[in-house]
C-alpha atoms as a PDB file:
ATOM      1  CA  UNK A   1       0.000   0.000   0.000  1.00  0.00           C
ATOM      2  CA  UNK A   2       1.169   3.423  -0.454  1.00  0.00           C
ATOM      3  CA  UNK A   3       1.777   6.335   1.784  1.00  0.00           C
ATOM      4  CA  UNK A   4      -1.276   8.014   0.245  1.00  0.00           C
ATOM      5  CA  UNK A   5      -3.395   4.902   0.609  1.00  0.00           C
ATOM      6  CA  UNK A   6      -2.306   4.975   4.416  1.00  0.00           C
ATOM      7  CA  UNK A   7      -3.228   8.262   5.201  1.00  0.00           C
ATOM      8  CA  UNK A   8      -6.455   7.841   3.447  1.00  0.00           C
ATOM      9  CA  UNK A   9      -7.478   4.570   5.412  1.00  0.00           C
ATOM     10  CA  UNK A  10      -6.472   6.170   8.666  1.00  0.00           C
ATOM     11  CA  UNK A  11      -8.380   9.114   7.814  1.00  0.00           C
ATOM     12  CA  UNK A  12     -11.434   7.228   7.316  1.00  0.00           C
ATOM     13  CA  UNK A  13     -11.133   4.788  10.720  1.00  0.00           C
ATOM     14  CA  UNK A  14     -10.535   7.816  12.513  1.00  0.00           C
ATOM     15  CA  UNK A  15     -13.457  10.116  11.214  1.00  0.00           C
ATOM     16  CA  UNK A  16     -11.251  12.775   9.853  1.00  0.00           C
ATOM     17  CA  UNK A  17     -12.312  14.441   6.474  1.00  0.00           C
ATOM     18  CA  UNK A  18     -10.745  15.427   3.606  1.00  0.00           C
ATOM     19  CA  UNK A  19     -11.803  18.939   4.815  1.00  0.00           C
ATOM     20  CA  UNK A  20      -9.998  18.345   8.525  1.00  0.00           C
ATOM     21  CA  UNK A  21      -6.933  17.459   7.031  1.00  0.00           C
ATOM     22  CA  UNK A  22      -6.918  20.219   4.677  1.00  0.00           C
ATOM     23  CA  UNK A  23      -7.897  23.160   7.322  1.00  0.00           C
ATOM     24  CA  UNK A  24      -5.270  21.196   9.431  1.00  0.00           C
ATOM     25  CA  UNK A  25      -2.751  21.877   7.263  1.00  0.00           C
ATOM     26  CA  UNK A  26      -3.345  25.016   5.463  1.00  0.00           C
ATOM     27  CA  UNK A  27      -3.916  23.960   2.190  1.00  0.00           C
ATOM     28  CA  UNK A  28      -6.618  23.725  -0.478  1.00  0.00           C
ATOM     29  CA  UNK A  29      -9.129  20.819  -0.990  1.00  0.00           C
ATOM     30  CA  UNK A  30      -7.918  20.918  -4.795  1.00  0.00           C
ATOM     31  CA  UNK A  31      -4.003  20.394  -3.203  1.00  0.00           C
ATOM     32  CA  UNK A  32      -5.869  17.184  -1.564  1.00  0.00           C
ATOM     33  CA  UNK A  33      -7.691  15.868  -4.756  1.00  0.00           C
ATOM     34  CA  UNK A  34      -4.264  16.308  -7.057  1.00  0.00           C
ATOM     35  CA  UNK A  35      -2.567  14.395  -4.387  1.00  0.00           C
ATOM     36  CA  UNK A  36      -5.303  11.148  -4.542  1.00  0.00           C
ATOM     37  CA  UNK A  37      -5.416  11.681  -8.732  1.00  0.00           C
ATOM     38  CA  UNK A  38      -1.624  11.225  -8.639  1.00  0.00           C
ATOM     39  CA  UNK A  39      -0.774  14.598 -10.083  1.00  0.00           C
ATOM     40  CA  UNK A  40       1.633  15.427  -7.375  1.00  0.00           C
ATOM     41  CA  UNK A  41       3.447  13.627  -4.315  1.00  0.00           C
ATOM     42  CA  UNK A  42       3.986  17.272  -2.154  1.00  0.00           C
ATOM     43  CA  UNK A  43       1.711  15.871   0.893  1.00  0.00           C
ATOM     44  CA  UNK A  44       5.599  14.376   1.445  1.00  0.00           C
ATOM     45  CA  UNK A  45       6.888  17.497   2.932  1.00  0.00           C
ATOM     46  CA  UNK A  46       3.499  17.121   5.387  1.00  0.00           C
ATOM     47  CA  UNK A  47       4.506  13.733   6.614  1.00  0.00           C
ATOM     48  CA  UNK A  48       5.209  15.620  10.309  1.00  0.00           C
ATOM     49  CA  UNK A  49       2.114  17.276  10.159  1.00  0.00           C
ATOM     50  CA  UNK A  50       0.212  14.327   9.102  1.00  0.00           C
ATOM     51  CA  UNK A  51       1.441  11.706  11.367  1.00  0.00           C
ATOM     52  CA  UNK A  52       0.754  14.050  14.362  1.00  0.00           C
ATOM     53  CA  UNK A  53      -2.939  14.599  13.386  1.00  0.00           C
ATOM     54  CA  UNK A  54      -3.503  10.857  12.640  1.00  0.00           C
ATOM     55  CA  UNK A  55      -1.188   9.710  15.696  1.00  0.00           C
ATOM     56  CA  UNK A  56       1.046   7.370  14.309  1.00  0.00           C
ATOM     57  CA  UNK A  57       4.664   7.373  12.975  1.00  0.00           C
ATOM     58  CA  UNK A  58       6.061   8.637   9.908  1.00  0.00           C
ATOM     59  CA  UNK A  59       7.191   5.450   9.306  1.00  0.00           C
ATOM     60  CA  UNK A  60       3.948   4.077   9.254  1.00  0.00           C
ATOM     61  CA  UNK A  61       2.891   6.635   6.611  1.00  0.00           C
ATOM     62  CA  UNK A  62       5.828   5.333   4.541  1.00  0.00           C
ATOM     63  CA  UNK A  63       4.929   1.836   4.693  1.00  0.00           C
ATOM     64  CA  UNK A  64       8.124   0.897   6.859  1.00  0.00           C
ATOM     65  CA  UNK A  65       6.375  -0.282   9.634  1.00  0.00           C
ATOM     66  CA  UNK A  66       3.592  -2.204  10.260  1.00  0.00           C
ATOM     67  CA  UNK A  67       3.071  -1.182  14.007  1.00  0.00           C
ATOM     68  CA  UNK A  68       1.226   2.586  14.573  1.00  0.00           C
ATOM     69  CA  UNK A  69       2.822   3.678  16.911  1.00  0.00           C
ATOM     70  CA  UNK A  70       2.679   7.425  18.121  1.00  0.00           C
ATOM     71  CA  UNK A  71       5.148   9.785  16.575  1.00  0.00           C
ATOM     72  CA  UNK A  72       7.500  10.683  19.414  1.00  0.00           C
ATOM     73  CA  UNK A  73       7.704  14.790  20.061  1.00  0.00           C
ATOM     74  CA  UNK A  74      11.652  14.188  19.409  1.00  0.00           C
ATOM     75  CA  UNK A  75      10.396  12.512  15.899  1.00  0.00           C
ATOM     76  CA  UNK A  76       8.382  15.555  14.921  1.00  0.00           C
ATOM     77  CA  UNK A  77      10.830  18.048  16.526  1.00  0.00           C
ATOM     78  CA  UNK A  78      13.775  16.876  13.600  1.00  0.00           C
ATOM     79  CA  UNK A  79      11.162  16.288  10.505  1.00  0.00           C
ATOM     80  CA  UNK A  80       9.724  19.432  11.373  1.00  0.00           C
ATOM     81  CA  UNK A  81      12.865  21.389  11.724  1.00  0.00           C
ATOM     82  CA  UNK A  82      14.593  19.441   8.549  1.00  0.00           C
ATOM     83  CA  UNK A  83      11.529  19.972   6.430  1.00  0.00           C
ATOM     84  CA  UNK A  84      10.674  23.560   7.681  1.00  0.00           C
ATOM     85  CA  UNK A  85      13.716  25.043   6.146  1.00  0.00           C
ATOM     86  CA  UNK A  86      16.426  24.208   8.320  1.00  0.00           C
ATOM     87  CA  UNK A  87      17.979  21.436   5.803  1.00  0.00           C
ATOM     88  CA  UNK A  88      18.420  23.511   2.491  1.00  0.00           C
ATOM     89  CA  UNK A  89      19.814  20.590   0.458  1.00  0.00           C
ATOM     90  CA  UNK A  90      16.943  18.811   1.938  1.00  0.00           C
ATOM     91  CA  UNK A  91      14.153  21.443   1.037  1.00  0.00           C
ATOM     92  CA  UNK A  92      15.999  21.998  -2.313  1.00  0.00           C
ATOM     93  CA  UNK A  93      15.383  18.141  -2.842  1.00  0.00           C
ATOM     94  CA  UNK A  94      11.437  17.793  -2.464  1.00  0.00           C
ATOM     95  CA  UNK A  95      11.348  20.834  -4.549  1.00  0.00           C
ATOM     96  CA  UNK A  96      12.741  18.937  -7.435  1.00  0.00           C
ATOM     97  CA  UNK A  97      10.954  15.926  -6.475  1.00  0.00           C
ATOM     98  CA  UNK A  98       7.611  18.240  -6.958  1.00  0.00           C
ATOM     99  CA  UNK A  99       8.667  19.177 -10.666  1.00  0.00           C
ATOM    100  CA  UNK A 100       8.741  15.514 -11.615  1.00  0.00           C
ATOM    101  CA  UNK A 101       6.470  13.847 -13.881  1.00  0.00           C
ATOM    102  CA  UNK A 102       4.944  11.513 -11.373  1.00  0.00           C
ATOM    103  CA  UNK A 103       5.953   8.486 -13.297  1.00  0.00           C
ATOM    104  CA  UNK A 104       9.693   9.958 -12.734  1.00  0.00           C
ATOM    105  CA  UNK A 105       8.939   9.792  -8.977  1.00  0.00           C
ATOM    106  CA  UNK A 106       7.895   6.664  -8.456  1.00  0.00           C
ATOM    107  CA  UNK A 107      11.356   5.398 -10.332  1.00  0.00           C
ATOM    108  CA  UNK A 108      13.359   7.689  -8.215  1.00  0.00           C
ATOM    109  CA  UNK A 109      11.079   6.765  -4.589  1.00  0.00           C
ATOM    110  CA  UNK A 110      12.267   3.175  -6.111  1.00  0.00           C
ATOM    111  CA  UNK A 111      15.902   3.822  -6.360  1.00  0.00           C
ATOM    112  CA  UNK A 112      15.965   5.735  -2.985  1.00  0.00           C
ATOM    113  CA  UNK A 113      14.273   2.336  -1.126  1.00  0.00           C
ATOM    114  CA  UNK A 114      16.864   0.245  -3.308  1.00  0.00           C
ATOM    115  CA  UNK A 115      19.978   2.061  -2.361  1.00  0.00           C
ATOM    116  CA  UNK A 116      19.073   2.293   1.470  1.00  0.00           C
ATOM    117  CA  UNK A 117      18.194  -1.343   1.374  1.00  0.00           C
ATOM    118  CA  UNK A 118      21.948  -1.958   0.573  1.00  0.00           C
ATOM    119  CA  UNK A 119      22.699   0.686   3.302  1.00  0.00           C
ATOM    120  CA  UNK A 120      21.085  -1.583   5.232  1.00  0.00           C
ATOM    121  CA  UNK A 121      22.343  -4.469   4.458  1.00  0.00           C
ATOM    122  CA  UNK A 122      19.200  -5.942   3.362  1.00  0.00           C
ATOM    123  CA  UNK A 123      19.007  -7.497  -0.231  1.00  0.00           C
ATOM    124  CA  UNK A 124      15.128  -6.703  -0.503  1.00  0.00           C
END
């Protein structure tokens, strides 16, 4: 399943609407619709955001664990301060990620999990 799928399903077994997540983070119900069409991947950069309002990890929301456990205040703290601005390279990153065809970033999500998986260690 994919992060988007998550969020979705955990929006609906927790009552929240399209609408509450939207007015929770400041953007426009069209912002929410391109993001289920496929037409853009920038609900990335409101992982921190998102995770908080559903109450489970980041990780979670990325598919890299199965258990939902609470984002930790230290967790939020860092992706909040890395993807408010304080990281530039990192910042400078999702903005490139934005201007890709989304077919371009699914290959380049798919390289990212392949090379960390031999960071890892793990041959998956």
């Amino acid at each position: 399943m994919c992060t988007l799928d998550i969020i979705v399903n955990e929006m609906k077994s927790k009552n929240i609407t399209q609408k509450d997540l939207c007015e929770y983070l400041g953007i426009s119900k069209q912002a929410f619709t391109n993001w289920k069409n496929g037409n853009n991947t920038s609900y990335i950069k409101y992982l921190p955001q998102i995770s908080q309002l559903l109450d489970v990890s980041i990780e979670y929301l990325l598919g890299k664990d199965k258990k939902k456990l609470p984002t930790s205040a230290n967790e939020t703290d860092v992706s909040n301060a890395v993807l408010a601005g304080n990281n530039k390279e990192l910042e400078n990153l999702l903005n490139l990620f934005d201007e890709l065809h989304p077919d371009d970033q699914k290959t380049l999500l798919e390289h990212a999990r392949f090379l960390a998986s031999r960071k890892n260690g793990s041959t998956d």
